[in-house]
N, C-alpha and C. Protein backbone atom coordinates (compact mmCIF):
# COMPACT_ATOMS: atom_id res chain seq x y z
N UNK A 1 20.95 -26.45 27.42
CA UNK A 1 21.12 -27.29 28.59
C UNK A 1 21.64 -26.48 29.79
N UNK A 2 22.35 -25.21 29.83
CA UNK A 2 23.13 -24.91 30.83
C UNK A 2 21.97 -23.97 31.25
N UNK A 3 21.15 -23.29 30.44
CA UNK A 3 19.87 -22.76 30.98
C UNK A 3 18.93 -23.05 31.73
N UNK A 4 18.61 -24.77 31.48
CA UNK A 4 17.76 -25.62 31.84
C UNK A 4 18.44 -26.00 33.42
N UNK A 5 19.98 -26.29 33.33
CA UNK A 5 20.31 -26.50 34.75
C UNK A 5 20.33 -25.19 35.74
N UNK A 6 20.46 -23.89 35.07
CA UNK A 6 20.15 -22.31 36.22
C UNK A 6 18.76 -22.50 36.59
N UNK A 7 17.81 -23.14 35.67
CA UNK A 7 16.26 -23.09 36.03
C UNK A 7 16.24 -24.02 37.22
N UNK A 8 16.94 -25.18 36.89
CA UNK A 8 16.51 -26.23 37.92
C UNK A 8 17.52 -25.39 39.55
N UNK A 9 18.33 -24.97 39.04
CA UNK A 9 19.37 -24.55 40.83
C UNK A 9 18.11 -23.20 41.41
N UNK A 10 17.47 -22.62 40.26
CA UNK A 10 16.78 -21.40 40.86
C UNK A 10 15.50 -22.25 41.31
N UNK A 11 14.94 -23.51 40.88
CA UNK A 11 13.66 -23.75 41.48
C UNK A 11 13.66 -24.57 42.76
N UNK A 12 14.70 -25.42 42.69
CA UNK A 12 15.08 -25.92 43.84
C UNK A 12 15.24 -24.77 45.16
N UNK A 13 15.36 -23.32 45.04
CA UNK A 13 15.65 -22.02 45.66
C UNK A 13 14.43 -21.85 45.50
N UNK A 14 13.12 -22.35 45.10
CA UNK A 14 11.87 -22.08 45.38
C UNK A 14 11.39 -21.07 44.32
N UNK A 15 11.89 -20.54 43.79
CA UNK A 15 11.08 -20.19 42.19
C UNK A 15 10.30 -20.88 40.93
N UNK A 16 8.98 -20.06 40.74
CA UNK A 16 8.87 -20.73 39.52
C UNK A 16 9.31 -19.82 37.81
N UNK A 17 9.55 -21.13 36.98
CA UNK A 17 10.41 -20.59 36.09
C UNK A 17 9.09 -21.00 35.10
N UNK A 18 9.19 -19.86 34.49
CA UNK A 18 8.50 -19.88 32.95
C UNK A 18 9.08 -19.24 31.97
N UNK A 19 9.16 -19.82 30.72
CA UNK A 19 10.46 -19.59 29.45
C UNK A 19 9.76 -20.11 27.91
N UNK A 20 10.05 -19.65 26.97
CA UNK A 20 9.92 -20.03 25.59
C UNK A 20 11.02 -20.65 25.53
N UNK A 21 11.31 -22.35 25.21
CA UNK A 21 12.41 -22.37 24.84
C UNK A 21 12.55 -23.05 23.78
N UNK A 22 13.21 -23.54 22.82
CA UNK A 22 13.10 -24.83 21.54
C UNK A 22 14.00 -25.86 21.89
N UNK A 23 13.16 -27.00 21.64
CA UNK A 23 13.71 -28.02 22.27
C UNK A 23 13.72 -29.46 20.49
N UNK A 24 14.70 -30.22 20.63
CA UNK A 24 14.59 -31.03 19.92
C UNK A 24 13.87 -32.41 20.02
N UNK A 25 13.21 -33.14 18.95
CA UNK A 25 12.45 -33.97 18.95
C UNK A 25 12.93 -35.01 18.04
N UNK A 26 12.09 -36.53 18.51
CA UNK A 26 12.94 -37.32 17.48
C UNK A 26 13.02 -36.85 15.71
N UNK A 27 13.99 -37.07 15.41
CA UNK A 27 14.24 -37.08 13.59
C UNK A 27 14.54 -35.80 13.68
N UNK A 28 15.37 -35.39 14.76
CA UNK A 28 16.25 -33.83 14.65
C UNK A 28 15.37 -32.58 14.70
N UNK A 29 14.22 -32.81 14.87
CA UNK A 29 12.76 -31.67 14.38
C UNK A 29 12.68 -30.76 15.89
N UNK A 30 12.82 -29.67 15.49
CA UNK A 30 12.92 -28.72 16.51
C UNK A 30 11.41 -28.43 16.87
N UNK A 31 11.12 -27.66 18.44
CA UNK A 31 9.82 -27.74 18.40
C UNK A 31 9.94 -26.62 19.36
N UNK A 32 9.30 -25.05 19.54
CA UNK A 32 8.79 -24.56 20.36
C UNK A 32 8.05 -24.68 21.65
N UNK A 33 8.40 -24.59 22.95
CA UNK A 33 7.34 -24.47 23.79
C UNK A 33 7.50 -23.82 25.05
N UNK A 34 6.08 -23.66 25.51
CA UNK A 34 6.13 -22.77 26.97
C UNK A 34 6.33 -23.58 27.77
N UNK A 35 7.45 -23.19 28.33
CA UNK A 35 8.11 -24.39 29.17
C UNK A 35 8.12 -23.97 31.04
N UNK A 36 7.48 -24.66 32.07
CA UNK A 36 7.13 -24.29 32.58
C UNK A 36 7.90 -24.91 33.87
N UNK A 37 8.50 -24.77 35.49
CA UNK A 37 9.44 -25.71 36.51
C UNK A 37 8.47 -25.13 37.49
N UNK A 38 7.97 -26.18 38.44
CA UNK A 38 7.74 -25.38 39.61
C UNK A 38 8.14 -26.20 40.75
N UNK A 39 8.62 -26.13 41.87
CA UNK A 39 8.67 -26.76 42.83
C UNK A 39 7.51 -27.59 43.90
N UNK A 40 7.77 -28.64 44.30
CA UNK A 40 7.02 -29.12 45.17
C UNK A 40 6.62 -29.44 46.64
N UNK A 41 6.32 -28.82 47.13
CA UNK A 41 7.08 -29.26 49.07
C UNK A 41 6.03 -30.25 49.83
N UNK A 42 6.15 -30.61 50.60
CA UNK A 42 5.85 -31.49 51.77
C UNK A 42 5.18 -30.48 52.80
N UNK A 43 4.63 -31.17 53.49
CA UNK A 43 3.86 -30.82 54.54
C UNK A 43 4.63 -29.90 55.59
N UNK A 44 6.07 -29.59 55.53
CA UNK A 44 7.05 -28.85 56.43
C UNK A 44 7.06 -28.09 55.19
N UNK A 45 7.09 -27.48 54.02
CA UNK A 45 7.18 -26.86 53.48
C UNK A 45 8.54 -26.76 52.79
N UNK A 46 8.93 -28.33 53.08
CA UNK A 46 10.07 -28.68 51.98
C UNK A 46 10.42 -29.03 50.91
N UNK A 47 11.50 -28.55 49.67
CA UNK A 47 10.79 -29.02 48.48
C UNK A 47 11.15 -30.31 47.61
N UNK A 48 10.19 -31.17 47.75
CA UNK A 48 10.88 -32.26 47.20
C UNK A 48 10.90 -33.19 45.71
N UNK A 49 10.26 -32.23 45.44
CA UNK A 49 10.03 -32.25 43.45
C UNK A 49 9.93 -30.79 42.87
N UNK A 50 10.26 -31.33 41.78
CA UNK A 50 10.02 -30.45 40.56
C UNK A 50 9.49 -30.82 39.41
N UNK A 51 8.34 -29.91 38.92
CA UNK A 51 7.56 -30.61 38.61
C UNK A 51 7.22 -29.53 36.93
N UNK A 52 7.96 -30.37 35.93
CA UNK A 52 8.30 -29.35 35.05
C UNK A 52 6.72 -29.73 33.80
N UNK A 53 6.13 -29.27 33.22
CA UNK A 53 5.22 -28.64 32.33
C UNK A 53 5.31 -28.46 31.08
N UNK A 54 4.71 -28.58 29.59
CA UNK A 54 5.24 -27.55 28.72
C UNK A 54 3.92 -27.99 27.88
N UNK A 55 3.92 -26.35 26.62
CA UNK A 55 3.18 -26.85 25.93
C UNK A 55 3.21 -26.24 24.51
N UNK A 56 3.16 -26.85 23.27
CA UNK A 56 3.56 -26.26 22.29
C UNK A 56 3.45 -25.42 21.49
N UNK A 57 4.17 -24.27 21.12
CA UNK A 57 4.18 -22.71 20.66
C UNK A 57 4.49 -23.23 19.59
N UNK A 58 4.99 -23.67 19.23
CA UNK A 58 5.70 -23.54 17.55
C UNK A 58 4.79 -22.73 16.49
N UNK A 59 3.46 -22.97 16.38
CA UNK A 59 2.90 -21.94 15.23
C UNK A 59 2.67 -20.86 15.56
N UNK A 60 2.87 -20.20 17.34
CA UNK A 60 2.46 -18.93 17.66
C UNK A 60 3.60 -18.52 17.34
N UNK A 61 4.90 -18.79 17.49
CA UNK A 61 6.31 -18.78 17.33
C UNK A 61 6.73 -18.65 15.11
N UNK A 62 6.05 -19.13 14.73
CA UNK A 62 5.81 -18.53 13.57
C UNK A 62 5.18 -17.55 13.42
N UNK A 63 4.04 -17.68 13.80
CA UNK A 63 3.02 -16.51 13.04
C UNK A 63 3.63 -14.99 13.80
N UNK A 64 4.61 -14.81 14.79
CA UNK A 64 5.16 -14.23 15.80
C UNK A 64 6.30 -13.50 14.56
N UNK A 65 7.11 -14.45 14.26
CA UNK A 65 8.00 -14.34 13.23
C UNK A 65 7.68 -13.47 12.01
N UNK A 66 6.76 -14.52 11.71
CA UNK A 66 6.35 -13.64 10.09
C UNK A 66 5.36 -12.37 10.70
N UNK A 67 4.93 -12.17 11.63
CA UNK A 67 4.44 -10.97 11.62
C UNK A 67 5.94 -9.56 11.64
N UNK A 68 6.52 -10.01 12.51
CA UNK A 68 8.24 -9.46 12.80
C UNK A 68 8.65 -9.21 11.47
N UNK A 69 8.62 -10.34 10.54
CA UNK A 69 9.07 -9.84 9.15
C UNK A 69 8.80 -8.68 8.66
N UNK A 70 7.06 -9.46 8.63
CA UNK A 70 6.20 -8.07 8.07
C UNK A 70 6.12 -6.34 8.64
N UNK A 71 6.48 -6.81 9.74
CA UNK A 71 6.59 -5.59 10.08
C UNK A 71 8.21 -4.38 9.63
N UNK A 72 8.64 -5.89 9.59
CA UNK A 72 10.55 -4.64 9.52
C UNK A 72 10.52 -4.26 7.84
N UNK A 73 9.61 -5.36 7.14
CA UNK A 73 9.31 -4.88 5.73
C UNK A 73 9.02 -3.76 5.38
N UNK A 74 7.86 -3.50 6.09
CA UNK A 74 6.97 -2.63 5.90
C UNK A 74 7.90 -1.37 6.61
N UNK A 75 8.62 -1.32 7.38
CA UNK A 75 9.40 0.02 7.78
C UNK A 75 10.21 0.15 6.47
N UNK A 76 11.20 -1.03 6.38
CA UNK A 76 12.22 -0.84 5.57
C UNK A 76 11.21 0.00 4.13
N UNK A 77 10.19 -0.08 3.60
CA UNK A 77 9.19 -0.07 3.06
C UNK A 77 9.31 2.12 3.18
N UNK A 78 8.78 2.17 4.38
CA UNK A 78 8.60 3.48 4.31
C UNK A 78 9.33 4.30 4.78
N UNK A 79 11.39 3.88 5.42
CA UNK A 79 12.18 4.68 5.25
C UNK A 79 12.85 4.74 4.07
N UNK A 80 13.00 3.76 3.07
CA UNK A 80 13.41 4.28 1.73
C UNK A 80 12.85 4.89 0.73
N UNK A 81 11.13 4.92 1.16
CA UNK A 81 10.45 5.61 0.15
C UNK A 81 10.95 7.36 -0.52
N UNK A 82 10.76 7.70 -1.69
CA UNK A 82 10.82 8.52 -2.23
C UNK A 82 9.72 9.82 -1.59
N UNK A 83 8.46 9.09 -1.49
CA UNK A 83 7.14 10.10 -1.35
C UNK A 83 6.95 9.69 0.27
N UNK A 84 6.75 10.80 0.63
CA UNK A 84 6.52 11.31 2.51
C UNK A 84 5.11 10.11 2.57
N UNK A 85 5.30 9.52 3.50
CA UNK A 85 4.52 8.58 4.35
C UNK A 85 4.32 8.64 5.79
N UNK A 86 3.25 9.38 5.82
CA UNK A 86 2.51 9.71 7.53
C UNK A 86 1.40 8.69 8.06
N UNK A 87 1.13 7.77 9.01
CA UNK A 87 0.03 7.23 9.39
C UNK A 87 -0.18 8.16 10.29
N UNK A 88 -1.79 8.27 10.75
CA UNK A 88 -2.32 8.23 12.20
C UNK A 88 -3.20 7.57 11.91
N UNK A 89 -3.93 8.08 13.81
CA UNK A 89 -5.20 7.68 13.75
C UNK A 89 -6.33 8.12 13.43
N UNK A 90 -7.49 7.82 13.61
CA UNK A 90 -8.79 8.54 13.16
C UNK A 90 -8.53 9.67 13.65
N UNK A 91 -8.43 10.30 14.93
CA UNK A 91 -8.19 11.45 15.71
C UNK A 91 -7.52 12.44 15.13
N UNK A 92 -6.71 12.22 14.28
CA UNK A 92 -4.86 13.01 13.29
C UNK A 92 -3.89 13.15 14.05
N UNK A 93 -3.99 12.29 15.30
CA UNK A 93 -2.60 11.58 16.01
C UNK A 93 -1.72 11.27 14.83
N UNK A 94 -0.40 11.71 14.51
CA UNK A 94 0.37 11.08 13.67
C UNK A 94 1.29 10.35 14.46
N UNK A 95 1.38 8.82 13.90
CA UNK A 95 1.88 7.62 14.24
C UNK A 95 3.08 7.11 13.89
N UNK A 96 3.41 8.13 12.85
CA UNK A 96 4.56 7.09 12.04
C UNK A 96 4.78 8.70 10.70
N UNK A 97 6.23 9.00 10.49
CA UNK A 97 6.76 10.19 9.99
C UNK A 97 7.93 9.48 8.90
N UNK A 98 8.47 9.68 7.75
CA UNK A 98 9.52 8.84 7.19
C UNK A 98 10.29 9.71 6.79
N UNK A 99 11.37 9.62 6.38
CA UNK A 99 12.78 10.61 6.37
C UNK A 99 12.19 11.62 5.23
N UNK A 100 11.55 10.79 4.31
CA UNK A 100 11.17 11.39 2.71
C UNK A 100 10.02 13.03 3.44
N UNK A 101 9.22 12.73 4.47
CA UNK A 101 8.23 13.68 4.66
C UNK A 101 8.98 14.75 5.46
N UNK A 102 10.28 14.66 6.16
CA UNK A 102 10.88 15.55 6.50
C UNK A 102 11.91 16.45 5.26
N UNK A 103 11.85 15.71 4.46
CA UNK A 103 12.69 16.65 3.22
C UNK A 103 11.59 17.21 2.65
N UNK A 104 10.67 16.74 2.53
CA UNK A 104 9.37 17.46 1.72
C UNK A 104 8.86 18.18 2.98
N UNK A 105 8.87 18.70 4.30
CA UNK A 105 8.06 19.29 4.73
C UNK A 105 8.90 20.14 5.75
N UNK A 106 9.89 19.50 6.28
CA UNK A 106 11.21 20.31 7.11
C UNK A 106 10.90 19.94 7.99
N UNK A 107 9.92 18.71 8.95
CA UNK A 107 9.41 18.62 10.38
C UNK A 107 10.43 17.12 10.27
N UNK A 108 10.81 17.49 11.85
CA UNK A 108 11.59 16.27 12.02
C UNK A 108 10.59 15.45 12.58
N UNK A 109 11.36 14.16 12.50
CA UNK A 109 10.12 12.82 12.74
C UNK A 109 9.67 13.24 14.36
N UNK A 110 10.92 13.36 15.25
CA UNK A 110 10.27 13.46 16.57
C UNK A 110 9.70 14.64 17.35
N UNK A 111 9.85 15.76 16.39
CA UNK A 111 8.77 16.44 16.75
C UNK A 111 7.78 16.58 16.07
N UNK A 112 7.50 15.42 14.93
CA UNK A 112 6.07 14.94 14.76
C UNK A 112 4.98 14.22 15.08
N UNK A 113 5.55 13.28 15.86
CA UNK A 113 5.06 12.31 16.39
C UNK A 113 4.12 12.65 17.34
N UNK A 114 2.49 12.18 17.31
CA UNK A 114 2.15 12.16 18.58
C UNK A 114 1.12 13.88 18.54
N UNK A 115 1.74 14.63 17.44
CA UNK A 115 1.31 15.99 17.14
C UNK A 115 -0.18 15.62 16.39
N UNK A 116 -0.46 16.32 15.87
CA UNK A 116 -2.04 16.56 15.11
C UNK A 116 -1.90 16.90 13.86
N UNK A 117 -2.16 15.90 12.66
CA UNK A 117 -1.68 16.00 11.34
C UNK A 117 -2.40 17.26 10.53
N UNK A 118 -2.96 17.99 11.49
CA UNK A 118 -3.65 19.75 10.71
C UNK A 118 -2.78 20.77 11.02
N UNK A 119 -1.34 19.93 11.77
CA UNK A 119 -0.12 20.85 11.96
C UNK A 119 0.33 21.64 10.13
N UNK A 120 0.22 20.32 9.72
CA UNK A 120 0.93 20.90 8.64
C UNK A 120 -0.45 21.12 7.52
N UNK A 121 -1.55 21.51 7.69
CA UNK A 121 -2.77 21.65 7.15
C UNK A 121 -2.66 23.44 6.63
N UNK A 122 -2.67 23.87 5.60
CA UNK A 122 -3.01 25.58 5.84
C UNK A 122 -4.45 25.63 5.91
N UNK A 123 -4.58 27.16 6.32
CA UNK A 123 -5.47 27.37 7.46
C UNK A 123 -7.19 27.09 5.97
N UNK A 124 -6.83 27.45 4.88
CA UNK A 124 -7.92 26.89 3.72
C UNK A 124 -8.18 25.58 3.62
N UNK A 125 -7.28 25.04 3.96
CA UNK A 125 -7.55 23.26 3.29
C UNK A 125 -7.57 22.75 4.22
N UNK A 126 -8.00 22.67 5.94
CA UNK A 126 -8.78 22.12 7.33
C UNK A 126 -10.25 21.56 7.00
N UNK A 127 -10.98 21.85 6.21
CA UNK A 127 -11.87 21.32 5.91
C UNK A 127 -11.30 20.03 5.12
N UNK A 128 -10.49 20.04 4.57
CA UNK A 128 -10.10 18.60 3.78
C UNK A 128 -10.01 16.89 4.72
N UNK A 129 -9.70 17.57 5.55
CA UNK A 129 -9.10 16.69 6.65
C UNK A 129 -10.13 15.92 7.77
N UNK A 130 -11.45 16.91 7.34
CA UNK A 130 -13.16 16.45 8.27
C UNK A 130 -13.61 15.29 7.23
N UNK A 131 -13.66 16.07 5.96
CA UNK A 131 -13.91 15.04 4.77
C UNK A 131 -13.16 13.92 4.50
N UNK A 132 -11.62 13.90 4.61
CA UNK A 132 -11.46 12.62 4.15
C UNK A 132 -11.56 11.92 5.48
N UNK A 133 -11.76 12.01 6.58
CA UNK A 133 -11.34 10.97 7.62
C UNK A 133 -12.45 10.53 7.83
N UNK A 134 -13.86 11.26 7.28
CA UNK A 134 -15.15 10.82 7.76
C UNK A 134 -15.36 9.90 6.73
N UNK A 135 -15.13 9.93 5.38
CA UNK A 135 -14.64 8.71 4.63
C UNK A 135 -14.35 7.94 4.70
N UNK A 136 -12.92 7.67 5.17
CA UNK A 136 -12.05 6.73 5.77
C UNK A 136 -12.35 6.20 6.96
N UNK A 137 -12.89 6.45 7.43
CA UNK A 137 -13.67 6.03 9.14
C UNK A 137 -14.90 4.97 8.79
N UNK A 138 -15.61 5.63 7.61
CA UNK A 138 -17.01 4.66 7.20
C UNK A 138 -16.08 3.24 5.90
N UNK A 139 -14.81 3.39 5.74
CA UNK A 139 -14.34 2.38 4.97
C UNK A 139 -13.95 2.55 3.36
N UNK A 140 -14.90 3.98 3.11
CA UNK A 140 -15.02 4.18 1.83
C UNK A 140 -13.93 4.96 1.11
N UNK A 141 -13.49 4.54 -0.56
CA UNK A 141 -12.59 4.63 -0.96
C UNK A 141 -12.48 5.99 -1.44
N UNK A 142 -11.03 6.88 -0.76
CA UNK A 142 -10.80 8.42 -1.44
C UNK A 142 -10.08 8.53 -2.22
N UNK A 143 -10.13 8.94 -3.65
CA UNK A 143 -9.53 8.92 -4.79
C UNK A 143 -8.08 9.52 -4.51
N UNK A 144 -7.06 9.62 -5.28
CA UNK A 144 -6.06 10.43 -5.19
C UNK A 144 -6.12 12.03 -5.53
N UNK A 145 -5.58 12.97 -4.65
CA UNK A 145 -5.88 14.61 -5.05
C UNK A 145 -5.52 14.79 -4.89
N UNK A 146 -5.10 16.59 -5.85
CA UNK A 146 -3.87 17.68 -5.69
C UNK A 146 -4.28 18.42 -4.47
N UNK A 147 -3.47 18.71 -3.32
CA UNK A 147 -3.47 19.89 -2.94
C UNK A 147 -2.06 20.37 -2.38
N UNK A 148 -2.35 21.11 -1.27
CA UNK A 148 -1.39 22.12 -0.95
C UNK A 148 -1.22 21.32 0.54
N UNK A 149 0.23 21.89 1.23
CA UNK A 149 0.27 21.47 2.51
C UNK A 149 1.54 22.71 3.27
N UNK A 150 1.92 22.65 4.27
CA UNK A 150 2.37 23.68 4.93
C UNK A 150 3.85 22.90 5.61
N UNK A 151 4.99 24.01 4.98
CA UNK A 151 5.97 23.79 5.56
C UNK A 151 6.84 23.95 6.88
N UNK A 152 7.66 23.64 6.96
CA UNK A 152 7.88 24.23 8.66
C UNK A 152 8.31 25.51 8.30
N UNK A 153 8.48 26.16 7.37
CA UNK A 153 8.87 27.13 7.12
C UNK A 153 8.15 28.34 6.94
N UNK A 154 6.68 27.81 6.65
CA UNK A 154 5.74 28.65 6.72
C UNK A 154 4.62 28.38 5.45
N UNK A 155 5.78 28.09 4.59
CA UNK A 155 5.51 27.90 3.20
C UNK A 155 4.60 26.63 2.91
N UNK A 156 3.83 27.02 1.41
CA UNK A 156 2.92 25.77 1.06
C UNK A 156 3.49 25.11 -0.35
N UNK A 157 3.82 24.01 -0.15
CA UNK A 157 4.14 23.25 -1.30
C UNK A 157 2.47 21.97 -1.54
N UNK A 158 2.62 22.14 -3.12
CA UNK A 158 1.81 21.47 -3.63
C UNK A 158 2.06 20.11 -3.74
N UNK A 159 1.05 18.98 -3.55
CA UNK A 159 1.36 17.59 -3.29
C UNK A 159 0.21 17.18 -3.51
N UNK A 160 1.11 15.46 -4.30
CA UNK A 160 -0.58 14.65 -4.79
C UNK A 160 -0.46 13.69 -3.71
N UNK A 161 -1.85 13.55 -3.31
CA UNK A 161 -1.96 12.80 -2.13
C UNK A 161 -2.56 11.19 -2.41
N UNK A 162 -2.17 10.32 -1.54
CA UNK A 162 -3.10 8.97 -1.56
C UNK A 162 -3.16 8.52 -0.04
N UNK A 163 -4.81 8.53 0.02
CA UNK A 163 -4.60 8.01 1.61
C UNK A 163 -5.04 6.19 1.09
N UNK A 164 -4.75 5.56 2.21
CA UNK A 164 -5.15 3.86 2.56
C UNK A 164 -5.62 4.21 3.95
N UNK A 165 -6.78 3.47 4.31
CA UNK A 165 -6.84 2.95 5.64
C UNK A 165 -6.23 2.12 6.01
N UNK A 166 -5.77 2.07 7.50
CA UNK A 166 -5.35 0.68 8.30
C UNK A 166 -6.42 0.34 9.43
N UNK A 167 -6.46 -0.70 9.45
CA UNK A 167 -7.29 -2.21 9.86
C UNK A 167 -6.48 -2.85 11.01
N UNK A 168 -7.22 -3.17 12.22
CA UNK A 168 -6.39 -3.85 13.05
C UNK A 168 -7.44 -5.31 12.59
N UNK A 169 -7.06 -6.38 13.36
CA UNK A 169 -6.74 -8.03 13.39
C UNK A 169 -8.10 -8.39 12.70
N UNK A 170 -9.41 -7.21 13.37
CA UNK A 170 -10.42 -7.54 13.26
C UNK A 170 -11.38 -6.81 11.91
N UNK A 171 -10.58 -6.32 11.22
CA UNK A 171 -10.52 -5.62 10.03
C UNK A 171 -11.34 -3.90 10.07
N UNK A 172 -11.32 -3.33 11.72
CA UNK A 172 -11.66 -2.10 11.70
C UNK A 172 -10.68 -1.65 11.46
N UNK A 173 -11.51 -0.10 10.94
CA UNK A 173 -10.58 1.14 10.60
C UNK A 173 -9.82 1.31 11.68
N UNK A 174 -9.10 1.63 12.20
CA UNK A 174 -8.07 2.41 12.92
C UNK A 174 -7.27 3.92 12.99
N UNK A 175 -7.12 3.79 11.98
CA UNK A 175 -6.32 5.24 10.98
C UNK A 175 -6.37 5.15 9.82
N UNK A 176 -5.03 6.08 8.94
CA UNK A 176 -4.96 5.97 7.78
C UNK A 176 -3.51 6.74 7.70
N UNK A 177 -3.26 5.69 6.38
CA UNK A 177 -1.60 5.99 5.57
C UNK A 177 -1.93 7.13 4.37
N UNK A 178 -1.08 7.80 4.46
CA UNK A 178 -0.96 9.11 3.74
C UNK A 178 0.29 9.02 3.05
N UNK A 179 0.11 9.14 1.93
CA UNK A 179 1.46 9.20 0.70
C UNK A 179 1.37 10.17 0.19
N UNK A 180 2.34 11.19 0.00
CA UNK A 180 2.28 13.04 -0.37
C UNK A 180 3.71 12.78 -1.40
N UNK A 181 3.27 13.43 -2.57
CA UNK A 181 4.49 13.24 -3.32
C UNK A 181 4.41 14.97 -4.20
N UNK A 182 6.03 15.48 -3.51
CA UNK A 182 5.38 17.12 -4.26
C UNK A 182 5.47 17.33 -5.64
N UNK A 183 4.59 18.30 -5.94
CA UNK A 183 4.40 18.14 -7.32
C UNK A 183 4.36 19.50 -8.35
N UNK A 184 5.35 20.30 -7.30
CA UNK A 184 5.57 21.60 -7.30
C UNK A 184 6.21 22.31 -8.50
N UNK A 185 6.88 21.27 -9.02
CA UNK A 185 7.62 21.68 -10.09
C UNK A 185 7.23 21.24 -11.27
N UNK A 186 6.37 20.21 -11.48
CA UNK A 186 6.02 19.87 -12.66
C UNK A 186 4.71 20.79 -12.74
N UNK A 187 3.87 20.91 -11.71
CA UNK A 187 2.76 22.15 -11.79
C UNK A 187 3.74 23.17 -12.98
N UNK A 188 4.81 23.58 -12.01
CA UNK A 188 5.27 25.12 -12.29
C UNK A 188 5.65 24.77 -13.81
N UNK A 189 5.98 23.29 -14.58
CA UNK A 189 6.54 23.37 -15.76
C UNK A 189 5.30 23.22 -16.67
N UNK A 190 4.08 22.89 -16.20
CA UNK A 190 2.86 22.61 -16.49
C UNK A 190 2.31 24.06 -16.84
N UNK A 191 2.48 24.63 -15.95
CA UNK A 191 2.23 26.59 -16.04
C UNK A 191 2.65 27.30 -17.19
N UNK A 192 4.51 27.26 -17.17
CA UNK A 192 5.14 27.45 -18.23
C UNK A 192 4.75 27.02 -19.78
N UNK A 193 4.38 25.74 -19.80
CA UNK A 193 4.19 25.83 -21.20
C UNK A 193 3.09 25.66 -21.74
N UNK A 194 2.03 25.93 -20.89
CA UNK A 194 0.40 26.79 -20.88
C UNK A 194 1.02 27.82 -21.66
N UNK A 195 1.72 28.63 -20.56
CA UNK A 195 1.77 30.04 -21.02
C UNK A 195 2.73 30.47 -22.43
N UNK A 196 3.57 29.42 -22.67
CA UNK A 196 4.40 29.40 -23.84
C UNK A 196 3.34 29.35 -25.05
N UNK A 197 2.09 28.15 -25.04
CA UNK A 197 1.43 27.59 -25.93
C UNK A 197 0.29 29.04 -26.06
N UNK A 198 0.15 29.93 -25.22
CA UNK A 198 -0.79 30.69 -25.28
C UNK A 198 0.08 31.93 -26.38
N UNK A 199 1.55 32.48 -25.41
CA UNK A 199 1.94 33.02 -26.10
C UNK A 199 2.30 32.71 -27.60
N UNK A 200 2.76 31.74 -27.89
CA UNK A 200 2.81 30.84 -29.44
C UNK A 200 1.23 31.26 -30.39
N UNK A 201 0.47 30.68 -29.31
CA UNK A 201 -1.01 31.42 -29.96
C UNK A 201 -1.41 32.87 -30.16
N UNK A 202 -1.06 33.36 -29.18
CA UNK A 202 -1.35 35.29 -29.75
C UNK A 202 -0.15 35.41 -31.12
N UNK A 203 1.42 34.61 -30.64
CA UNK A 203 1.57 35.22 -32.10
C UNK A 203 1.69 34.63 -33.77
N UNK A 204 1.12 33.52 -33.91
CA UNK A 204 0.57 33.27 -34.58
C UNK A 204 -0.64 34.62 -34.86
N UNK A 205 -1.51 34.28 -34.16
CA UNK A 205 -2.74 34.89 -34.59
C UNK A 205 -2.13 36.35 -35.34
């Protein structure tokens, strides 16, 4: 109410006021709307109404909401993740960096952002990156794979990858989500007892 009376002292001052506001309805039922004041004048250009408008938001005002949800989900989603989560776009604009891909890779989020995701590509595995996006661009599904990726350090750590496309409203491609989880050490324990089982085998033999 004390909002509604600043609207009315500012339109009477010849402004028009436009506002989302929620307003109550009979049986206590709250209701969204674009609520609209404009003034009216006379032929001297005086104003002698106000002439207020509205019309009802309430489901844009949801679907507004639950998109808001979905969205803080979906962060909360990929700053607690374990495994590095990069979006871009088709281009390898990277869009989105999560705390997990800076421990696995040493690049801080904001000087990732906005960079070209063949930053962290070594200079062998650039061809990977023509192939999967021309994939992902036509819709079609890229399995999960081992490879290698490049640290800020110089260094290449090994990582299993999963890309997803993202889809805007109208269900085109847009980009794609990248999940890198390293896998450096179980390789290396994978190595080890190759080489244990081999040595075990020469001495047997």
């Amino acid at each position: 109410q004390n909002q509604l009376q600043q609207d009315i002292e500012a339109c009477l001052g010849g402004a028009i006021i436009r506002r989302d506001i929620q307003v109550r309805m009979a049986g206590e039922q709250l209701m969204w709307i674009d609520f609209m004041l404009a003034p009216l004048c006379d032929a001297e250009g005086r104003i002698t109404h106000l002439i207020p408008s509205a019309t009802d938001i309430t489901q844009r005002h949801q679907s507004e909401a639950a998109l808001q949800e979905s969205e803080e989900l979906f962060r909360s989603i990929i700053l607690s993740s374990d495994d590095a989560i990069v979006t871009k776009t088709l281009t390898g604009e990277i869009t989105a960096w999560n705390p997990a891909a800076t421990r696995l890779l040493g690049y801080a989020e904001q000087d990732m952002i906005g960079s070209n995701i063949t930053k962290i590509f070594p200079a062998h595995r650039l061809h990977e990156e023509e192939e999967i996006m021309t994939k992902i661009a036509r819709g079609e599904h890229v399995p999960p794979f081992d490879t290698t990726r490049l640290r800020h350090d110089g260094s290449e750590v090994e990582v299993s990858v999963t890309i997803s496309p993202l889809r805007d409203q109208r269900g085109q491609v847009i980009g794609a989500c990248k999940l890198a989880r390293d896998i450096s050490v179980s390789n290396q324990q994978k190595r080890q007892l190759t080489q244990a089982l081999e040595d075990k085998t020469a001495l047997l033999h």
